[in-house]
Protein backbone atom coordinates (compact mmCIF):
# COMPACT_ATOMS: atom_id res chain seq x y z
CA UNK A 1 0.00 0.00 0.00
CA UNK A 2 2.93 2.19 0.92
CA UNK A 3 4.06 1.78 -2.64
CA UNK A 4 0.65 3.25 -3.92
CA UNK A 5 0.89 6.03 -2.13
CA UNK A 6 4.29 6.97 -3.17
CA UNK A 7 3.17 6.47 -7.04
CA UNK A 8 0.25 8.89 -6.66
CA UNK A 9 2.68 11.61 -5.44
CA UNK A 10 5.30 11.28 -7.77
CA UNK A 11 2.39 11.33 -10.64
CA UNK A 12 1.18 14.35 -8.78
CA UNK A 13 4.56 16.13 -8.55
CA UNK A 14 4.93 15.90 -12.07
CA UNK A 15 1.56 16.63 -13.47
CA UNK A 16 2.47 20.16 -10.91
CA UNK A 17 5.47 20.81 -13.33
CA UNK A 18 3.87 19.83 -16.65
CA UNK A 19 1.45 22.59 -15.97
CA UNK A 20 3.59 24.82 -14.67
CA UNK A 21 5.85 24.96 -17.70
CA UNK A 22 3.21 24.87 -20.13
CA UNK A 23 0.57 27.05 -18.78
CA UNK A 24 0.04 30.86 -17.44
CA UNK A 25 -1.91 30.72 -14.70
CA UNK A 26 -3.64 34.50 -13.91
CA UNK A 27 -5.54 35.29 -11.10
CA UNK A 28 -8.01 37.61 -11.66
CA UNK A 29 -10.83 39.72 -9.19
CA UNK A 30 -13.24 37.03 -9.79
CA UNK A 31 -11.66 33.94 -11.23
CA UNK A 32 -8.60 32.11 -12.19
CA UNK A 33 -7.87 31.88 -15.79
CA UNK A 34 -5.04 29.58 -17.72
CA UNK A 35 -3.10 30.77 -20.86
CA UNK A 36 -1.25 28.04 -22.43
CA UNK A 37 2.58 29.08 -22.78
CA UNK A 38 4.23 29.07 -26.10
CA UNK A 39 7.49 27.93 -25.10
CA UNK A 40 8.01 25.43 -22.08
CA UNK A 41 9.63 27.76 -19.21
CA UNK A 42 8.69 29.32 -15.82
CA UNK A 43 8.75 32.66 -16.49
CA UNK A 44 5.54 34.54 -15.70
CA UNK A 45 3.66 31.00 -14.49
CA UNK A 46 1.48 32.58 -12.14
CA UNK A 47 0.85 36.63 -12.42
CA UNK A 48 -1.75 38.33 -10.12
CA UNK A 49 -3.26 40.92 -11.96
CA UNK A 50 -5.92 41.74 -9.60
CA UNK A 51 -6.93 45.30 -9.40
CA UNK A 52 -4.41 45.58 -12.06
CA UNK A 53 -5.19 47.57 -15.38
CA UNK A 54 -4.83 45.92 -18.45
CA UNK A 55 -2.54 47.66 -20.35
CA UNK A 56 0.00 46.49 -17.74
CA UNK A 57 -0.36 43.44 -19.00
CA UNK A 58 -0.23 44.14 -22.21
CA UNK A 59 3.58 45.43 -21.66
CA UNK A 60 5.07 41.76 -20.86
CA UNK A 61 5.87 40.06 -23.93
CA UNK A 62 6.05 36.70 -22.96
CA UNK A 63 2.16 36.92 -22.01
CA UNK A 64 1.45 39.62 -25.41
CA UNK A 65 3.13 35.91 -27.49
CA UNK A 66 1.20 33.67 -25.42
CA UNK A 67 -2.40 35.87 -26.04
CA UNK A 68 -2.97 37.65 -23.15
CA UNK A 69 -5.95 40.20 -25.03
CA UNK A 70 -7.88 36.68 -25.36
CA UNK A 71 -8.41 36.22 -21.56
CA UNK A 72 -10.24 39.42 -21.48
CA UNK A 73 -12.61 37.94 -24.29
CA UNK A 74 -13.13 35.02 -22.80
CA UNK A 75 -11.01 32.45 -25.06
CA UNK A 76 -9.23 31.37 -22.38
CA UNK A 77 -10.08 28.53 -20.14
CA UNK A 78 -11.51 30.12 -16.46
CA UNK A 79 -12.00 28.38 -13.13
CA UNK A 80 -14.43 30.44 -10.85
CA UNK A 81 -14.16 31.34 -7.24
């Protein structure tokens, strides 16, 4: 059983850093919304742009490459509080 258990973390570990590299994760005032990267790093994983204005945003290029004007027209995949 101990085995198991060990297994299920490991497989959790690494689904953590799969998503990590792959997606932008930005938390908004209302919800939490995921930008898929287009290159595999950590730069700018998770960004809290709450109370923040949008053109702010719009001034990092690694999130202008990855689409960041398509989370505020809802394109992008949300998870609500």
């Amino acid at each position: 059983m101990k085995g198991g258990s060990v297994l299920v973390v490991i497989v959790l570990i690494v689904l953590g850093v799969y998503g990590s590299l792959n997606y932008h994760f930005i938390l908004m005032d209302s919800s939490v919304k995921a930008l898929k990267k287009t290159e595999m790093s950590l730069e700018y994983t998770f960004v809290d742009a709450r109370g923040m204005k949008k053109a702010k945003l719009f001034l990092v290029p690694t999130l202008v490459k990855a689409g960041i004007k398509d989370v505020f027209t809802d394109d992008s995949i949300e998870v609500g509080k």
